[in-house]
C-alpha atoms as a PDB file:
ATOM      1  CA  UNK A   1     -13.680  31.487 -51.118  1.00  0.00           C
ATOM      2  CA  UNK A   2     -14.774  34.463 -48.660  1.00  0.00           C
ATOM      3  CA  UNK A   3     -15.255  33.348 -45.161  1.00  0.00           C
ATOM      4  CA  UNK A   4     -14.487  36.173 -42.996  1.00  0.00           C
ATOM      5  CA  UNK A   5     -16.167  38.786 -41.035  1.00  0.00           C
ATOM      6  CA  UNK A   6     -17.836  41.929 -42.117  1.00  0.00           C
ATOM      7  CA  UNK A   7     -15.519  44.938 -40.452  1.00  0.00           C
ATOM      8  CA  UNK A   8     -14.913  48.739 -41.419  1.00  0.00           C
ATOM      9  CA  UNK A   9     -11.672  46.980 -42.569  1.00  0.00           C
ATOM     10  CA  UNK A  10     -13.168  43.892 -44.631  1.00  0.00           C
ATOM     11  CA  UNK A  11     -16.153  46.213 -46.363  1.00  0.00           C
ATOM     12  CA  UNK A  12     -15.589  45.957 -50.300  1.00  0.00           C
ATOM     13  CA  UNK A  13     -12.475  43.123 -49.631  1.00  0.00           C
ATOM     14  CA  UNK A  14     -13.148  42.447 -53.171  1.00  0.00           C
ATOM     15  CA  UNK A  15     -14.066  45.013 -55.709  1.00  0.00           C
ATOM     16  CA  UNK A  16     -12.511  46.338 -59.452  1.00  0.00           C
ATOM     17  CA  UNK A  17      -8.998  45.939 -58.354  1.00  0.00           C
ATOM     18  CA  UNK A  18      -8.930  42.440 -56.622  1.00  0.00           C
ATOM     19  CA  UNK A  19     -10.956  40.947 -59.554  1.00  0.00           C
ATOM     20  CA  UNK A  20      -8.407  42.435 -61.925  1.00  0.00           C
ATOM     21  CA  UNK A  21      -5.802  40.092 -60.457  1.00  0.00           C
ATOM     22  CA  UNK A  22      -7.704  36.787 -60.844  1.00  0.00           C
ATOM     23  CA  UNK A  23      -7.758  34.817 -63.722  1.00  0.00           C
ATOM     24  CA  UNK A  24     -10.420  34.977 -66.024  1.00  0.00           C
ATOM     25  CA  UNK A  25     -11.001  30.693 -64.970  1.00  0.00           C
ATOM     26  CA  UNK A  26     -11.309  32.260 -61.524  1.00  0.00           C
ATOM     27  CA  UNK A  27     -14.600  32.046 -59.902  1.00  0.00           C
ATOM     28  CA  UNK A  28     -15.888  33.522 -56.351  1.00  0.00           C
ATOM     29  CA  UNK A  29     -17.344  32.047 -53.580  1.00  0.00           C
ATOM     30  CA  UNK A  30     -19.081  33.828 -50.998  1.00  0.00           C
ATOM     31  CA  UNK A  31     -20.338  32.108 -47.873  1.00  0.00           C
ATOM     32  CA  UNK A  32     -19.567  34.876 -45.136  1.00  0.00           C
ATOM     33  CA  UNK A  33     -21.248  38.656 -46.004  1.00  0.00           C
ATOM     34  CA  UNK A  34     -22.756  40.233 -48.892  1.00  0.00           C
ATOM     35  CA  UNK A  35     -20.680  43.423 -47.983  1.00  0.00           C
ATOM     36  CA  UNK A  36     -17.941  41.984 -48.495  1.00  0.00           C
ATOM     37  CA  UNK A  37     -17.957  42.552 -51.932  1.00  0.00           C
ATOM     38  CA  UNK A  38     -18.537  45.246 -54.143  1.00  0.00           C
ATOM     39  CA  UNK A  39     -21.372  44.043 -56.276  1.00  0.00           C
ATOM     40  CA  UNK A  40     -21.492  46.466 -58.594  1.00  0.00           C
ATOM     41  CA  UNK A  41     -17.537  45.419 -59.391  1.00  0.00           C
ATOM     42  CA  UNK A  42     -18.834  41.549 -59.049  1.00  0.00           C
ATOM     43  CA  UNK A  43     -21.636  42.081 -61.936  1.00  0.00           C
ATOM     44  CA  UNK A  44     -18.768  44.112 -64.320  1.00  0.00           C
ATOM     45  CA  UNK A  45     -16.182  41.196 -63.548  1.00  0.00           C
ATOM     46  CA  UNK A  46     -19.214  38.603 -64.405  1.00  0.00           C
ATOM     47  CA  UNK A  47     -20.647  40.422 -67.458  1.00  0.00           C
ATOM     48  CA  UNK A  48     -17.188  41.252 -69.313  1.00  0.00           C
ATOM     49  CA  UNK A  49     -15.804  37.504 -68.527  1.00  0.00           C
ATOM     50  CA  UNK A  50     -12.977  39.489 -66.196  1.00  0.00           C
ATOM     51  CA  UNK A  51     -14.588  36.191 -63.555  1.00  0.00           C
ATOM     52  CA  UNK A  52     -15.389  33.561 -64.878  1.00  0.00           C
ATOM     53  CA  UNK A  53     -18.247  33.012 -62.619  1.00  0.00           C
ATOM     54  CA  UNK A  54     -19.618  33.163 -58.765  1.00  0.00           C
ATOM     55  CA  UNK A  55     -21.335  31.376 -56.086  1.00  0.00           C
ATOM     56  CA  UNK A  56     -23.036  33.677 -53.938  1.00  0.00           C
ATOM     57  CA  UNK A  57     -24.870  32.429 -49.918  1.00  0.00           C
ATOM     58  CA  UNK A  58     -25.163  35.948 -49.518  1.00  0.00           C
ATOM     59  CA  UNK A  59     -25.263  39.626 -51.626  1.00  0.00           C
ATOM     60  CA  UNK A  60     -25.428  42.742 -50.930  1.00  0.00           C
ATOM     61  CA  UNK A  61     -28.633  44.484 -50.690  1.00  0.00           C
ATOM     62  CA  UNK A  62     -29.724  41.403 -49.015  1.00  0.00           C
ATOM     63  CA  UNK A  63     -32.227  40.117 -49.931  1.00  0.00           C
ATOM     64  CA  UNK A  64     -31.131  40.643 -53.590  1.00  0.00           C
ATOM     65  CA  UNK A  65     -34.054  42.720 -55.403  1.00  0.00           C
ATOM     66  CA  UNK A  66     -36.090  41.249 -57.924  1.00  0.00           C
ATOM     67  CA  UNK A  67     -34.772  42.547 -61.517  1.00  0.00           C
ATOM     68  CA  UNK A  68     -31.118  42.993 -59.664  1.00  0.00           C
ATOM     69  CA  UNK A  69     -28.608  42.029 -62.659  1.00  0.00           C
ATOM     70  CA  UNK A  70     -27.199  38.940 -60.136  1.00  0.00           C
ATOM     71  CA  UNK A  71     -30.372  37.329 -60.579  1.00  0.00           C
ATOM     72  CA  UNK A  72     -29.599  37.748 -64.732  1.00  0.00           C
ATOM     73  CA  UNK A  73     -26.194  35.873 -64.941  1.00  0.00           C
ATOM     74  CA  UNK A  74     -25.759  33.081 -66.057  1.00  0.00           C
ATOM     75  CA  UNK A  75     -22.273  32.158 -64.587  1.00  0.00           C
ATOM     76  CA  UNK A  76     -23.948  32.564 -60.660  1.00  0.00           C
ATOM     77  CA  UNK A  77     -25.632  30.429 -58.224  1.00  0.00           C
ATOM     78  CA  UNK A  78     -27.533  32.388 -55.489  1.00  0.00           C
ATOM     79  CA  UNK A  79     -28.610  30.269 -52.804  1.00  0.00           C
ATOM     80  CA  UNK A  80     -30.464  31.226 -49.843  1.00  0.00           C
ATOM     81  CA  UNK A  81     -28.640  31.967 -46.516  1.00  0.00           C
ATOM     82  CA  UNK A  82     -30.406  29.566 -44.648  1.00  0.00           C
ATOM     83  CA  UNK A  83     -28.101  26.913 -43.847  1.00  0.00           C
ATOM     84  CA  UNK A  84     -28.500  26.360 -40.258  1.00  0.00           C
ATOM     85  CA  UNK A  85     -32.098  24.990 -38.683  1.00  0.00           C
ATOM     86  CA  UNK A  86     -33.199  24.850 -35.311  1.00  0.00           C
ATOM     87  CA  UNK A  87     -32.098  21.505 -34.778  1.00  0.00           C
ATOM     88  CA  UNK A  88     -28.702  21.857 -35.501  1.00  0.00           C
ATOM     89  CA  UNK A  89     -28.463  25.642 -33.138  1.00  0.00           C
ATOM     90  CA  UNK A  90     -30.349  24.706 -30.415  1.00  0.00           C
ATOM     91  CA  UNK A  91     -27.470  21.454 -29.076  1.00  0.00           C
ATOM     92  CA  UNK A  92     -24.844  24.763 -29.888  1.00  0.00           C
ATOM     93  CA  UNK A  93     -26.870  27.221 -27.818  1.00  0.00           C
ATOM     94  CA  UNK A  94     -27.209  25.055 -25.103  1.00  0.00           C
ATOM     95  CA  UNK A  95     -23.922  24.011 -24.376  1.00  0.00           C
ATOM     96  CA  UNK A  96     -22.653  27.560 -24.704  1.00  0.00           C
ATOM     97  CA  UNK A  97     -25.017  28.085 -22.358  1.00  0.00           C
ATOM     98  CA  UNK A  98     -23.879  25.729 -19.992  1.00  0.00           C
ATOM     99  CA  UNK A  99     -20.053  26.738 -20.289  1.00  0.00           C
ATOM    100  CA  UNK A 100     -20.877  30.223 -20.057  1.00  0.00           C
ATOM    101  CA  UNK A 101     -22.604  29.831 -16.561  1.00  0.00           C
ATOM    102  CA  UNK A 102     -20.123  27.261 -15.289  1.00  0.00           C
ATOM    103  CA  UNK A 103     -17.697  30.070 -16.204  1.00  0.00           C
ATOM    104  CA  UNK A 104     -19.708  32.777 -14.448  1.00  0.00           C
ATOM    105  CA  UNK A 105     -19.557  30.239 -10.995  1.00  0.00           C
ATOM    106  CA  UNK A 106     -16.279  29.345 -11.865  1.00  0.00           C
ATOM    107  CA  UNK A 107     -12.777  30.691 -13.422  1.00  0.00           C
ATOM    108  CA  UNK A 108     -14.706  33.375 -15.630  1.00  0.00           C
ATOM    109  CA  UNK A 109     -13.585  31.775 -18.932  1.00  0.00           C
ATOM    110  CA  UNK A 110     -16.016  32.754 -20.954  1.00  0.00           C
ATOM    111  CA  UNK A 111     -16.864  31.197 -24.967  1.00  0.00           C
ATOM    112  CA  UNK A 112     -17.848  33.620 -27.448  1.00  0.00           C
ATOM    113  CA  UNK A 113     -16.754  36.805 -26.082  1.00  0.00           C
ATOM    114  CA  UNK A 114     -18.104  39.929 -28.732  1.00  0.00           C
ATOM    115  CA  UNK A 115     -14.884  42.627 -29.539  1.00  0.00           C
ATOM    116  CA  UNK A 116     -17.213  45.957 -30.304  1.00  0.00           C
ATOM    117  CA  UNK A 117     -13.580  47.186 -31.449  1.00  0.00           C
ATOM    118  CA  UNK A 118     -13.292  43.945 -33.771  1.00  0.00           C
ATOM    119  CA  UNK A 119     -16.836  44.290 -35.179  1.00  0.00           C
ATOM    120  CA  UNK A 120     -17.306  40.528 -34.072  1.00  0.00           C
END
């Protein structure tokens, strides 16, 4: 299961030589960032049984091209990167919101503070 954030240092976290370790009964998940995998190593893995299949939120080229080989296996569900809806962001943006300016008049402790060093 991939959950992390897309860096210069998580790019291609899984590619030829990470899906040579796994199992053949292994399967991926991917729920965080197309990029990080390599897809054309995902597609080998998935094609020569290496994987023994993958569930993919997210690809990468995203969106995922018509006639892309992904959309031709048989041992992957795509779904579509949608999961959140307005209704369930909007409660979150407000109350960040709200902290975010009582920190401003207050102590300064901000939530959700970007790292541009990070990448997040």
């Amino acid at each position: 299961m991939l959950a992390a954030a897309l860096t210069s240092g998580t790019e291609n976290l899984f590619g030829a030589a990470e899906f040579a370790l796994l199992k053949p009964t292994a399967y991926l998940v991917n729920i965080a960032r197309g990029g990080l995998v390599d897809t054309d190593a995902l597609v080998t893995a998935l094609n020569s049984g290496a994987l023994a299949g993958a569930g993919l939120d997210v690809t990468d080229p995203e969106p995922l091209p018509a006639g892309h080989p992904l959309w031709r296996a048989q041992n992957v569900i795509i779904t579509s990167h949608s999961a959140d809806t307005p209704e369930m962001t909007a409660p979150l943006l407000a109350k960040r919101l709200h902290d975010n300016v009582a920190a401003l008049l207050g102590d300064g402790a901000f939530v959700g503070i970007v790292d541009p060093k990070a990448g997040y």
